[in-house]
C-alpha atoms as a PDB file:
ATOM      1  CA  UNK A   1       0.000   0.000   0.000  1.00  0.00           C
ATOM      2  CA  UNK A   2       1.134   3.487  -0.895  1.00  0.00           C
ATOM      3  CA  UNK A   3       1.493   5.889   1.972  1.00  0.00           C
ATOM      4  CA  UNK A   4      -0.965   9.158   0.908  1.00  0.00           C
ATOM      5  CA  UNK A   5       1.213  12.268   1.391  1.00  0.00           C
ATOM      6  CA  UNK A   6       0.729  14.261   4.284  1.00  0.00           C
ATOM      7  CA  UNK A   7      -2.174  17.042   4.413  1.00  0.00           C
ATOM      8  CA  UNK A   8       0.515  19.837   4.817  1.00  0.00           C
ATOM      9  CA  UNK A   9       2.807  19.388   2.265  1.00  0.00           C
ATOM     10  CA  UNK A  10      -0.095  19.167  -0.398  1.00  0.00           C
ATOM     11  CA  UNK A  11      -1.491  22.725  -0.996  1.00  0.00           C
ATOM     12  CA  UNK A  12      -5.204  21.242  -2.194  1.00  0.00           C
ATOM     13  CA  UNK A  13      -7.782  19.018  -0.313  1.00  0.00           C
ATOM     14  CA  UNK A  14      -9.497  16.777  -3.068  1.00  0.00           C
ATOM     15  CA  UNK A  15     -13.618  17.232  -2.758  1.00  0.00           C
ATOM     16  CA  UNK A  16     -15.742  14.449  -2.016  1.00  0.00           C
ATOM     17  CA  UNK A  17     -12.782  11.979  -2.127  1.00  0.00           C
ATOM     18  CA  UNK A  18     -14.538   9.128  -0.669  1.00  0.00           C
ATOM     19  CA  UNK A  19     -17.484   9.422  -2.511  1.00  0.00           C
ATOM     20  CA  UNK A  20     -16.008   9.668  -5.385  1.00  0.00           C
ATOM     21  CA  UNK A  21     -13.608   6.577  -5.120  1.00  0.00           C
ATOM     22  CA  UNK A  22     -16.843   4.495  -3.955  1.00  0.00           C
ATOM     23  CA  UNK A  23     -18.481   5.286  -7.661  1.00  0.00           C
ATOM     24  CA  UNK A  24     -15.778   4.740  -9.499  1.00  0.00           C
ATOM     25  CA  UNK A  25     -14.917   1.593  -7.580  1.00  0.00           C
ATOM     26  CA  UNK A  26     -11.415   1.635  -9.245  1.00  0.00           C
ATOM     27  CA  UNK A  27      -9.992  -2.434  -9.698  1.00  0.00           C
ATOM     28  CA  UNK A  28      -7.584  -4.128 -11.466  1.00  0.00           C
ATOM     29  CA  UNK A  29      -6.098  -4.132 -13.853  1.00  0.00           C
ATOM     30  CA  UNK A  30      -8.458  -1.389 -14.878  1.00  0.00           C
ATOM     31  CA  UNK A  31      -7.585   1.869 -17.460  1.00  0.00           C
ATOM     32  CA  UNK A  32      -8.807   5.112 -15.624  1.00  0.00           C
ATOM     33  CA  UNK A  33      -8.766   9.003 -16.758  1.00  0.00           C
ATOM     34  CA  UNK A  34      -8.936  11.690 -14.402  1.00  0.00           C
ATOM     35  CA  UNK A  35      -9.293  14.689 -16.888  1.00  0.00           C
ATOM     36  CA  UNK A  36      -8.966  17.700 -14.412  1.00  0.00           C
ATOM     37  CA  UNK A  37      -5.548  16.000 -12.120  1.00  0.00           C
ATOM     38  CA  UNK A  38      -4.738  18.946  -9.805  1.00  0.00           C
ATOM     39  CA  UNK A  39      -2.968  17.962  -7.114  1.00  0.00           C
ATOM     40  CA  UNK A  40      -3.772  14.806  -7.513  1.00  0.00           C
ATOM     41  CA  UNK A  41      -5.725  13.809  -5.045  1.00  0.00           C
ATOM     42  CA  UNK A  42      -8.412  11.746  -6.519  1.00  0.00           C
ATOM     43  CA  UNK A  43      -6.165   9.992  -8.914  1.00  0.00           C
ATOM     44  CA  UNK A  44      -3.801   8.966  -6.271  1.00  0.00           C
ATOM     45  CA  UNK A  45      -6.726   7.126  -4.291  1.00  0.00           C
ATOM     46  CA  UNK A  46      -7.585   5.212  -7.720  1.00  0.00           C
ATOM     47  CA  UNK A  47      -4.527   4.293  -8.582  1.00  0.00           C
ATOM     48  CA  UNK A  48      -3.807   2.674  -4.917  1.00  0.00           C
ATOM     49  CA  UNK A  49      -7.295   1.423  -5.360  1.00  0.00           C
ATOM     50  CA  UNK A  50      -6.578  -0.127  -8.718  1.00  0.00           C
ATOM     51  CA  UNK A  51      -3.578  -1.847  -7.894  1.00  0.00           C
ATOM     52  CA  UNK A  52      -1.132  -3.633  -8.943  1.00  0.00           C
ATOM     53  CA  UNK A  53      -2.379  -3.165 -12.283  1.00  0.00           C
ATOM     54  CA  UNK A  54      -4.640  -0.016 -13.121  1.00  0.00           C
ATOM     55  CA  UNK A  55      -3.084   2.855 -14.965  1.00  0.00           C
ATOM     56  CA  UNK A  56      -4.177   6.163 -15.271  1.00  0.00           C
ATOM     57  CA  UNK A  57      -4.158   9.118 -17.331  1.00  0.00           C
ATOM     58  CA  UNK A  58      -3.929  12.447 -15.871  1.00  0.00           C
ATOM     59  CA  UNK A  59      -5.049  15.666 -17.352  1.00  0.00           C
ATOM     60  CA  UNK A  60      -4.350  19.428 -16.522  1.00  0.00           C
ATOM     61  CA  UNK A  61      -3.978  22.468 -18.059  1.00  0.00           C
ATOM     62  CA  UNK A  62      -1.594  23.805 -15.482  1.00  0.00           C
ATOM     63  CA  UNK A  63       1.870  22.898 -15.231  1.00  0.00           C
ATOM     64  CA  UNK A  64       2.119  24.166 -11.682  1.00  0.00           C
ATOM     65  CA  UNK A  65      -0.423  21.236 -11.049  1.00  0.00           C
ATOM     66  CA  UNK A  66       1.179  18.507 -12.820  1.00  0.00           C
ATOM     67  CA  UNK A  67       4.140  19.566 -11.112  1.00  0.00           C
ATOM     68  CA  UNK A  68       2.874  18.954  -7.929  1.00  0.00           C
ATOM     69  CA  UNK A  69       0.786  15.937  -9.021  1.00  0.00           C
ATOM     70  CA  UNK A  70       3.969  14.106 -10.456  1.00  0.00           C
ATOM     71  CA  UNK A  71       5.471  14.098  -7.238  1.00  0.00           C
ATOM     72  CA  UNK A  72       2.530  12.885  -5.316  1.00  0.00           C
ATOM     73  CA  UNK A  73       2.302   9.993  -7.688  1.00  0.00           C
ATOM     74  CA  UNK A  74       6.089   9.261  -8.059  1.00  0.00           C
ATOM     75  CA  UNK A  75       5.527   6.036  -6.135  1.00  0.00           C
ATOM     76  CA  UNK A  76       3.181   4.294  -9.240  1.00  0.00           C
ATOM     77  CA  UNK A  77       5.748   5.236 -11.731  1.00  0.00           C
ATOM     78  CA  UNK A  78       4.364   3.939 -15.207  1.00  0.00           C
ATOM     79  CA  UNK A  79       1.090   3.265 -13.519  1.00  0.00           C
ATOM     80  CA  UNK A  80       0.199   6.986 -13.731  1.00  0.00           C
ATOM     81  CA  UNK A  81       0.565   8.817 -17.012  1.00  0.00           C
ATOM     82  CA  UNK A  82       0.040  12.873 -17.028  1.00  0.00           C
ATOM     83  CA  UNK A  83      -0.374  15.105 -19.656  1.00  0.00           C
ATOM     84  CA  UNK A  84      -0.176  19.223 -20.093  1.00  0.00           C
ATOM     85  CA  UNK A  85      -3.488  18.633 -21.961  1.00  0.00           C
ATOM     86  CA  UNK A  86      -7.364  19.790 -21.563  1.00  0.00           C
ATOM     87  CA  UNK A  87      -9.786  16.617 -21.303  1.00  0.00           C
ATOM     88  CA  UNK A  88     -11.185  18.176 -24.382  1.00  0.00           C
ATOM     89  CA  UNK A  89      -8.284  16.352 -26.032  1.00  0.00           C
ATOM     90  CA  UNK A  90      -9.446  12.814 -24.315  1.00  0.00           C
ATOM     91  CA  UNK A  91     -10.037  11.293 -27.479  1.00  0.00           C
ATOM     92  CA  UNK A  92      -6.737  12.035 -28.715  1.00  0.00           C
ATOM     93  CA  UNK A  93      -5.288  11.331 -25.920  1.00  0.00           C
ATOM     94  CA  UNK A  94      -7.039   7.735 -25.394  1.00  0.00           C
ATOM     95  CA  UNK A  95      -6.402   6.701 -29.650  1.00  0.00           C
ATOM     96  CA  UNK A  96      -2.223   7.645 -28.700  1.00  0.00           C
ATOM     97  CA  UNK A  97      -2.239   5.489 -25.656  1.00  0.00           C
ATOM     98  CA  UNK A  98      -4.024   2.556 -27.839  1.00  0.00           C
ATOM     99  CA  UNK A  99      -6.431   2.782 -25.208  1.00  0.00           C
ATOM    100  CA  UNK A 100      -9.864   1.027 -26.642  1.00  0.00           C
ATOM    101  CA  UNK A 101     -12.126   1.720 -23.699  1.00  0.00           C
ATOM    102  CA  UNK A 102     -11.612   3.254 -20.055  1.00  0.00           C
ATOM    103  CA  UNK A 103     -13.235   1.764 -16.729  1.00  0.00           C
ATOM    104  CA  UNK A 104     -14.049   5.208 -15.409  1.00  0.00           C
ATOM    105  CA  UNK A 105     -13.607   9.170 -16.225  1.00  0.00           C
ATOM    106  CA  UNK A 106     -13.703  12.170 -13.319  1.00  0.00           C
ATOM    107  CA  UNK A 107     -14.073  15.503 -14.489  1.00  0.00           C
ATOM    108  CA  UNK A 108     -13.946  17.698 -11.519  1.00  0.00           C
ATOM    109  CA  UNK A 109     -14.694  21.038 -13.755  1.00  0.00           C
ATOM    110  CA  UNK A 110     -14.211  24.791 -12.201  1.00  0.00           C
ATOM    111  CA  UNK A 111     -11.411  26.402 -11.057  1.00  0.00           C
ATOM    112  CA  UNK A 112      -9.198  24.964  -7.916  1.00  0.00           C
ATOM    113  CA  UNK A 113      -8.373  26.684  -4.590  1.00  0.00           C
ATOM    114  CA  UNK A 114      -4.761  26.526  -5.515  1.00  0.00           C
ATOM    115  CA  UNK A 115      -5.356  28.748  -8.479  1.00  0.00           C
ATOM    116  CA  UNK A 116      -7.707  30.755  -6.219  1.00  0.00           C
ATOM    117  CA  UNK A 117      -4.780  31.207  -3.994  1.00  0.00           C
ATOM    118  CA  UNK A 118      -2.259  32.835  -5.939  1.00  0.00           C
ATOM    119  CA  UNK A 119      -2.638  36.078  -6.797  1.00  0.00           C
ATOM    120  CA  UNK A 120      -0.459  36.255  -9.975  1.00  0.00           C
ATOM    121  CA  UNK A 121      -2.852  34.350 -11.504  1.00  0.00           C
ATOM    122  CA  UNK A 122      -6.170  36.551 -11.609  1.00  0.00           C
ATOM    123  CA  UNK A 123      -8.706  34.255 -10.386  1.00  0.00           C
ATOM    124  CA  UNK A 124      -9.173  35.985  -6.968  1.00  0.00           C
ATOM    125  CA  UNK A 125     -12.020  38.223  -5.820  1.00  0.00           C
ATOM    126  CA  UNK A 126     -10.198  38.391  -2.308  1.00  0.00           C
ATOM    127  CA  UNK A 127      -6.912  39.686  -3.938  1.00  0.00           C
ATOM    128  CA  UNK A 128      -5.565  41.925  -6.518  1.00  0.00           C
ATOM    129  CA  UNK A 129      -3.154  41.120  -9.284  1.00  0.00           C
ATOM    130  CA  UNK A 130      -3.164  40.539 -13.013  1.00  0.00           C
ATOM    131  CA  UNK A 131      -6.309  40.126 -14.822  1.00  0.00           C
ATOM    132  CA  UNK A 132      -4.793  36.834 -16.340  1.00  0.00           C
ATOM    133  CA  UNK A 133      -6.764  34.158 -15.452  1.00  0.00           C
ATOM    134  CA  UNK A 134      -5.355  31.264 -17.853  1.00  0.00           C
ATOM    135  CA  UNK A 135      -5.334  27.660 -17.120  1.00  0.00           C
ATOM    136  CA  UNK A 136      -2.040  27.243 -19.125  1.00  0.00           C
ATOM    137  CA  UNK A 137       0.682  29.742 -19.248  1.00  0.00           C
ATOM    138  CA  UNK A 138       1.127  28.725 -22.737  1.00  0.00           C
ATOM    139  CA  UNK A 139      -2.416  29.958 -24.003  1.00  0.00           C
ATOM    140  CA  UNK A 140      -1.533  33.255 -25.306  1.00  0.00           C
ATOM    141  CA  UNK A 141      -4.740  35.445 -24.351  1.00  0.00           C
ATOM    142  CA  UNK A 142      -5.497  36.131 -20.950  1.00  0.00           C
ATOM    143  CA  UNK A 143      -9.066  38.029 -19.936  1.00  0.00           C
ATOM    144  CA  UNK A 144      -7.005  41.177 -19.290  1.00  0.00           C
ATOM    145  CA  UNK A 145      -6.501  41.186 -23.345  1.00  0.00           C
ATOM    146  CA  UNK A 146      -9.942  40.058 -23.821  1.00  0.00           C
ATOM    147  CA  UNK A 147     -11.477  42.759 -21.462  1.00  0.00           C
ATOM    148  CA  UNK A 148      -9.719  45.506 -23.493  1.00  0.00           C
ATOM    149  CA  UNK A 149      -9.253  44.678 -26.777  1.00  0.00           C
ATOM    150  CA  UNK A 150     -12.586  42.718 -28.015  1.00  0.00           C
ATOM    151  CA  UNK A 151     -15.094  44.433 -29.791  1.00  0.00           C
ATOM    152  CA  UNK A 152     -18.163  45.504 -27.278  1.00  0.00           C
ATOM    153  CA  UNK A 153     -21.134  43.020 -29.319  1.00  0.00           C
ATOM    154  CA  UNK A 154     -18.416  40.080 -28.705  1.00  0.00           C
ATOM    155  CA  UNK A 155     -17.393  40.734 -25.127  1.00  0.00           C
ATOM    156  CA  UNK A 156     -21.384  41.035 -24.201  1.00  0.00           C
ATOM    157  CA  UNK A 157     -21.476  37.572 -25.534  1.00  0.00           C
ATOM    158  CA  UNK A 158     -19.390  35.995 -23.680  1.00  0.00           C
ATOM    159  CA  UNK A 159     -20.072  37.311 -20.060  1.00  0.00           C
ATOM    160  CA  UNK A 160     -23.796  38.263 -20.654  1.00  0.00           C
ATOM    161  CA  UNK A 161     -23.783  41.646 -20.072  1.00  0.00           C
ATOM    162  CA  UNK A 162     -23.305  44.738 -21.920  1.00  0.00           C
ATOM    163  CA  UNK A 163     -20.671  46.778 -20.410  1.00  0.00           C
ATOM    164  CA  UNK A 164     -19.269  50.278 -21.492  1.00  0.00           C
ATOM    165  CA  UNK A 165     -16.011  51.417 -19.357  1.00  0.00           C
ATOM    166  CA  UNK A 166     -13.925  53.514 -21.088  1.00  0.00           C
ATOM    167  CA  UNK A 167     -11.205  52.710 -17.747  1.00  0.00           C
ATOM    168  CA  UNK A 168      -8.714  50.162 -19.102  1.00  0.00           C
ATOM    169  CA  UNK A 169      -9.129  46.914 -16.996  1.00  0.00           C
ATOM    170  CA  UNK A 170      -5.955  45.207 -15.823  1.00  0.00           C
ATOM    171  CA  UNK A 171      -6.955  43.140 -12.698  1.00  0.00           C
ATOM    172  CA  UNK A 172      -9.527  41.587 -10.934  1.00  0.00           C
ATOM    173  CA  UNK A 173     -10.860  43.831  -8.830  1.00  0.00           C
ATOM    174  CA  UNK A 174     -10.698  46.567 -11.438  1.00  0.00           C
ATOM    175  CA  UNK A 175     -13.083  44.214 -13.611  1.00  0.00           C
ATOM    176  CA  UNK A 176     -15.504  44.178 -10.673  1.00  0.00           C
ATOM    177  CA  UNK A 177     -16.144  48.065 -11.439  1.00  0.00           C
ATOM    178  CA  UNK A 178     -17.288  47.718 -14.603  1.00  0.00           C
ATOM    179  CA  UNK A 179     -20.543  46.222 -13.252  1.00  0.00           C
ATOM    180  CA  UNK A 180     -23.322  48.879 -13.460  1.00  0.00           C
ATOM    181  CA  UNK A 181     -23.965  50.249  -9.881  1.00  0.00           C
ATOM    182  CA  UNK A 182     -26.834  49.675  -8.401  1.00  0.00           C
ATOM    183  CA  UNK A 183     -26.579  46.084  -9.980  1.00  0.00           C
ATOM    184  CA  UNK A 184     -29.212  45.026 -11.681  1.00  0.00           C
ATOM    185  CA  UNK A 185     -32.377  43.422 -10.105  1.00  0.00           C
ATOM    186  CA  UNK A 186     -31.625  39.926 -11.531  1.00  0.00           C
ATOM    187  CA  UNK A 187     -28.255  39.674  -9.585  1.00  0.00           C
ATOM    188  CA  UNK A 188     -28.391  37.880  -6.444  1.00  0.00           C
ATOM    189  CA  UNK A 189     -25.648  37.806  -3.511  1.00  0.00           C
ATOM    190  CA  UNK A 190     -24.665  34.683  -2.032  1.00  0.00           C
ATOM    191  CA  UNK A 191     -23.591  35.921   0.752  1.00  0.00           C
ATOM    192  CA  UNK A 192     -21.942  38.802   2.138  1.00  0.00           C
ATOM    193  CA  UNK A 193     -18.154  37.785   1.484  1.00  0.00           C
ATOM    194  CA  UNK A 194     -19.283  36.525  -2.214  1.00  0.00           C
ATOM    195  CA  UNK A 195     -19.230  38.196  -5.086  1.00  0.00           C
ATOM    196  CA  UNK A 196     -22.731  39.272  -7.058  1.00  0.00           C
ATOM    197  CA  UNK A 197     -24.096  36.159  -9.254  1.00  0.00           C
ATOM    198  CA  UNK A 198     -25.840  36.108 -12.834  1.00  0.00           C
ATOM    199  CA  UNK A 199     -26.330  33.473 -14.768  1.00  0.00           C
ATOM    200  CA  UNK A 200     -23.652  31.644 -14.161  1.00  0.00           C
ATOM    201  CA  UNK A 201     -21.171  34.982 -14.121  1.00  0.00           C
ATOM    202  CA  UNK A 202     -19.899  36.310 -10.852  1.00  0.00           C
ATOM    203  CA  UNK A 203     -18.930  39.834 -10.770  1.00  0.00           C
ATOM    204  CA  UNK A 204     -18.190  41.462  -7.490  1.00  0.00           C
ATOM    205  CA  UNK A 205     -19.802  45.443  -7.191  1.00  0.00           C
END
């Protein structure tokens, strides 16, 4: 049995791990994907669910992830197989591995605390830095770029609300002013540490 790595040297506490390893009900030898890695976490409790034989294939975006995901894994060496990749890709993916069918898939879809955490990388409401907001460093266009330079019709589509700022918008909480004020009457608060909701959206006022 692999030793789990201890809670504080891992920067990310996987959601609903149990749960989620009782679905899946990993075995082997069985051929899992876990299409959004992070840390880690979940795959790591199907791979030492799935042994001696289940392999894995790891997904993320974000190489500070896989980083840390590599080295929680280390132990299952060929066992687990991680990609800089989106699980868009999966098919791809599967057809290079000569993978013909999978025993179970976890998409765990949003953004992660440990992205939430670090200011540089503009997911924050709670603190201020670039407007950046990229899964991938190498995806060329962050939101900052989008904010600024996309014509008005095509920026209304994509966050659902018409928005005229003539203030150049460079970081989160700069992005949160461009919200009319008084919001309108179909945004909702959460609560009073969270940020206004539409539709999906979140903009803070």
């Amino acid at each position: 049995m692999q030793a789990q790595p201890s809670a504080e040297s891992i920067p990310h506490r996987s959601v609903l791990y149990q749960p989620i390893i009782h679905a899946l009900r990993p075995h082997s030898p069985g051929f899992y994907v876990d299409g959004t890695l992070g840390a880690g976490g979940h795959a790591w409790g199907i791979l030492e669910a799935s042994a001696p034989d289940g392999q894995l294939l790891g997904l993320d975006l974000d190489p500070h992830a896989l980083q840390i995901a590599g080295q929680r894994l280390g132990d299952f060496k060929s066992r687990a197989i991680l990609r800089q990749a989106s699980y868009t890709s999966l098919k791809a993916q599967l057809a290079e591995l000569g993978w013909p069918a999978v025993d179970g898939i976890l998409l765990d879809l949003g953004v992660s605390s440990m992205q939430l955490d670090q200011a540089e990388r503009g997911f924050s409401f709670q603190q201020e830095g670039p407007l950046d907001m990229r899964f991938s460093p190498l995806q060329s266009i962050t939101a900052a770029a989008l904010v600024t330079q996309l014509p008005e019709d095509q920026l209304a589509e994509i966050i659902c609300v018409m928005v005229k700022s003539s203030n150049p918008v460079g970081s989160p909480g700069q992005s949160s002013r461009v919200v009319p004020s008084p919001p309108p009457s179909n945004w909702r608060r959460s609560s009073a540490k969270q940020p206004l909701v539409m539709d999906g959206y979140t903009q803070r006022p």
